[in-house]
C-alpha atoms as a PDB file:
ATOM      1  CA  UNK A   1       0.000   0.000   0.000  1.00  0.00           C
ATOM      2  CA  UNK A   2       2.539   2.750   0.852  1.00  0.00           C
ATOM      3  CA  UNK A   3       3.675   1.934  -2.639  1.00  0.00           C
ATOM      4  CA  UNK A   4       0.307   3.125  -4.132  1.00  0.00           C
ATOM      5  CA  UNK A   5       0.771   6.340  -1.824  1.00  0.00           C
ATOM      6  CA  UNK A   6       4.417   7.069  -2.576  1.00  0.00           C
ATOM      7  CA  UNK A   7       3.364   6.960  -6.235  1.00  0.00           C
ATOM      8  CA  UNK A   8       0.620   8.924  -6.177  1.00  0.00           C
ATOM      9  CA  UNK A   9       2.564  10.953  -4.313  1.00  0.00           C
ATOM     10  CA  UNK A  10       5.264  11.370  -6.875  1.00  0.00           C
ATOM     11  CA  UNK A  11       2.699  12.104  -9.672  1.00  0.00           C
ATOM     12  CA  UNK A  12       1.544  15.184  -7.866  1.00  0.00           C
ATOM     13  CA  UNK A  13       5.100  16.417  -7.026  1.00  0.00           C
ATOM     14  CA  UNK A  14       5.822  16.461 -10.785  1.00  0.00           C
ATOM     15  CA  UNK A  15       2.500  18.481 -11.518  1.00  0.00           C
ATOM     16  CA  UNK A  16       3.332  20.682  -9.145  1.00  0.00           C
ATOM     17  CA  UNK A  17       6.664  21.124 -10.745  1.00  0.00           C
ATOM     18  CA  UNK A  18       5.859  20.977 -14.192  1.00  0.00           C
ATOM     19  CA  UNK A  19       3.079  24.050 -13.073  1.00  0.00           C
ATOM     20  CA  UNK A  20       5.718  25.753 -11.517  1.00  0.00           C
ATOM     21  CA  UNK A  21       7.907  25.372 -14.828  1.00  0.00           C
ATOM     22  CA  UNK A  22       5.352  26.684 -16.862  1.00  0.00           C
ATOM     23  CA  UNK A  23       4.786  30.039 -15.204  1.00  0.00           C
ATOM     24  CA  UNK A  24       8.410  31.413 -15.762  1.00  0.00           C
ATOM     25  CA  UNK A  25       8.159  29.925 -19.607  1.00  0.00           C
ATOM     26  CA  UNK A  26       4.996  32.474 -19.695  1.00  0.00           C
ATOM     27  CA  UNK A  27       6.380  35.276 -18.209  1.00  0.00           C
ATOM     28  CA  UNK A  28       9.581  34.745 -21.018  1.00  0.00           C
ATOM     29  CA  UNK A  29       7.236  35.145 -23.639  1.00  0.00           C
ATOM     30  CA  UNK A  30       5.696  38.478 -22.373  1.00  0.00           C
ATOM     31  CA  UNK A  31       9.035  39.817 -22.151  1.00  0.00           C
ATOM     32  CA  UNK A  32      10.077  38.647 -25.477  1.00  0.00           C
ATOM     33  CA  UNK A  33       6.295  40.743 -26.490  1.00  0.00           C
ATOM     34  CA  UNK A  34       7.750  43.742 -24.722  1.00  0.00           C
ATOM     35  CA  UNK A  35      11.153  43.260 -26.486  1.00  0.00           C
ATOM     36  CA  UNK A  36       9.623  43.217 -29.589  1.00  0.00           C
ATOM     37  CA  UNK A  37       7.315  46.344 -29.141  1.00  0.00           C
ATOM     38  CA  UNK A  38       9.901  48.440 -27.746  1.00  0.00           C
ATOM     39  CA  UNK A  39      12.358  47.789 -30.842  1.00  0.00           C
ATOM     40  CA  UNK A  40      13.129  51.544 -32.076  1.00  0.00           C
ATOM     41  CA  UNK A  41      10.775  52.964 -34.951  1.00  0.00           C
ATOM     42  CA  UNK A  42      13.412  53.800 -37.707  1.00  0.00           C
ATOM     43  CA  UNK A  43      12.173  56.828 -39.349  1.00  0.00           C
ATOM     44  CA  UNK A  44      11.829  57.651 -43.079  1.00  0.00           C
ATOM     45  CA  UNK A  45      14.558  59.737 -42.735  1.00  0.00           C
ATOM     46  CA  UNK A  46      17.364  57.334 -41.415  1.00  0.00           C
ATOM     47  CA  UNK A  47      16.430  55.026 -44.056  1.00  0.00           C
ATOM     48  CA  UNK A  48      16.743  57.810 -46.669  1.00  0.00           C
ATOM     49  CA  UNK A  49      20.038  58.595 -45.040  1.00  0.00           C
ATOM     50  CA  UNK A  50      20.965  55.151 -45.421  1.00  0.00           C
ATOM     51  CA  UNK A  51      19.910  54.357 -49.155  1.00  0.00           C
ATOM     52  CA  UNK A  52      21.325  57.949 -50.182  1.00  0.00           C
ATOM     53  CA  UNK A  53      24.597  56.054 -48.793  1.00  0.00           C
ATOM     54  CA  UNK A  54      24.716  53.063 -50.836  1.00  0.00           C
ATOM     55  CA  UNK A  55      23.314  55.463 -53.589  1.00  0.00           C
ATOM     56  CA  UNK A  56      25.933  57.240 -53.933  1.00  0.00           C
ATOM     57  CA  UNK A  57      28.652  54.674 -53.528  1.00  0.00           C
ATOM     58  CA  UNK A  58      27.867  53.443 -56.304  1.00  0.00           C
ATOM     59  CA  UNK A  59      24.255  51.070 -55.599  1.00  0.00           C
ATOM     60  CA  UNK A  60      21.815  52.935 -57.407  1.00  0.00           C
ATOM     61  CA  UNK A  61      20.709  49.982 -58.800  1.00  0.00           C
ATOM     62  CA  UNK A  62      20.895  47.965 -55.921  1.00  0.00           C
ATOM     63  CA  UNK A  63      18.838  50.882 -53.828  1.00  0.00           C
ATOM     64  CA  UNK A  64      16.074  50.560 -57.045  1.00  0.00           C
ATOM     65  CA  UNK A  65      16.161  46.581 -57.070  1.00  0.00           C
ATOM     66  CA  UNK A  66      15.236  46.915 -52.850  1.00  0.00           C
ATOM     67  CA  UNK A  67      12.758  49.215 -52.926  1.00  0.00           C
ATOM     68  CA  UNK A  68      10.950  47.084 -55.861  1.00  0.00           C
ATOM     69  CA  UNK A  69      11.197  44.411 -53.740  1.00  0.00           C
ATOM     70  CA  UNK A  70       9.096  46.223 -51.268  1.00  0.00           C
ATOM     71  CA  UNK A  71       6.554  46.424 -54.100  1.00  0.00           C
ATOM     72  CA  UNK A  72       7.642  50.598 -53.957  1.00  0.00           C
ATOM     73  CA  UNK A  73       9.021  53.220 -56.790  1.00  0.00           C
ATOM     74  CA  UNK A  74      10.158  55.237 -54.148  1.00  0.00           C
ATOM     75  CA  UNK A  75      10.995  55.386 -50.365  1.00  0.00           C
ATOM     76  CA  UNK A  76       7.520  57.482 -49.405  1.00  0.00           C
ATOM     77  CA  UNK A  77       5.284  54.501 -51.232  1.00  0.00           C
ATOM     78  CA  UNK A  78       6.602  52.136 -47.993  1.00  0.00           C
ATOM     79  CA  UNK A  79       4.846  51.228 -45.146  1.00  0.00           C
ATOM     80  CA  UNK A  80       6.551  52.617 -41.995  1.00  0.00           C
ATOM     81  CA  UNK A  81       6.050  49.815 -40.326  1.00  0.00           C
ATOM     82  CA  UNK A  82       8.084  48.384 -42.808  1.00  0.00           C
ATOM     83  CA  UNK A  83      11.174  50.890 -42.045  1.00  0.00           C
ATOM     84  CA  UNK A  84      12.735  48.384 -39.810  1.00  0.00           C
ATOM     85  CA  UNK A  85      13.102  45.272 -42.076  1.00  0.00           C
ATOM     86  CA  UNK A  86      14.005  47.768 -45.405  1.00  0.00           C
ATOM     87  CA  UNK A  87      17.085  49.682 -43.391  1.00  0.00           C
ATOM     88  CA  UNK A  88      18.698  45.365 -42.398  1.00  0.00           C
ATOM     89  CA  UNK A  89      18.578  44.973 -45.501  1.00  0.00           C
ATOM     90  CA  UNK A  90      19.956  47.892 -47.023  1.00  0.00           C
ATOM     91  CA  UNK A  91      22.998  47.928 -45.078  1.00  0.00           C
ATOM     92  CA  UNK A  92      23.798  44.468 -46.246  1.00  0.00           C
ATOM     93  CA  UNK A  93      24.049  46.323 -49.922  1.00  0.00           C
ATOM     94  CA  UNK A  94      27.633  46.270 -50.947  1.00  0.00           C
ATOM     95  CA  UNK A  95      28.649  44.624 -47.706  1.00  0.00           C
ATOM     96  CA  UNK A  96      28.933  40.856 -49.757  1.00  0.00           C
ATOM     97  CA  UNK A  97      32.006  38.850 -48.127  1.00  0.00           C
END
C-alpha cells in the first residue's frame, strides 16, 4: 500500500513542478512581447540617409532593385512599419564577403 501512496505521491510532485515550470516559460514570452514592441521605430529619414549612402557609392541599382522588392518606386510609397526590415537589408548592400 505505501507503494500506491508514494506513487501517487510522486505524480503530484511532478504536476506541481511541471506548473511551476510553466509560469516562468509564460512570463519569457511576455518579455520577449515587450522586447519586440519596444524595438526603435526607424524613421523615413534614417532610411533615406541610409539608401542615399549606398546610392551614392555606387548602388543605385541595388537601392532601385530593394525598394521594388518592397513592391515601392520610391521610399515614401513604404509602409513605416516596414522601415525596420528595409534599413537590415539595405545595409547588407555592398557589404557581400
Amino acid at each position: 500500500m505505501s507503494i500506491v501512496r508514494e506513487l501517487k505521491r510522486c505524480g503530484e510532485v511532478l504536476i506541481a513542478l511541471a506548473e511551476a515550470l510553466s509560469v516562468p516559460e509564460v512570463e519569457l514570452r511576455q518579455e520577449e512581447k515587450n522586447k519586440v514592441s519596444e524595438e526603435k521605430q526607424i524613421s523615413m529619414e534614417e532610411v533615406r540617409a541610409v539608401l542615399a549612402q549606398k546610392a551614392a557609392s555606387g548602388l543605385s541599382d541595388e537601392v532601385k532593385a530593394l525598394l521594388d522588392k518592397h513592391g515601392a518606386k520610391k521610399l515614401s510609397d513604404i509602409n513605416p512599419e516596414n522601415y525596420n526590415q528595409l534599413i537590415k537589408e539595405a545595409e547588407g548592400i555592398g557589404n557581400a564577403s
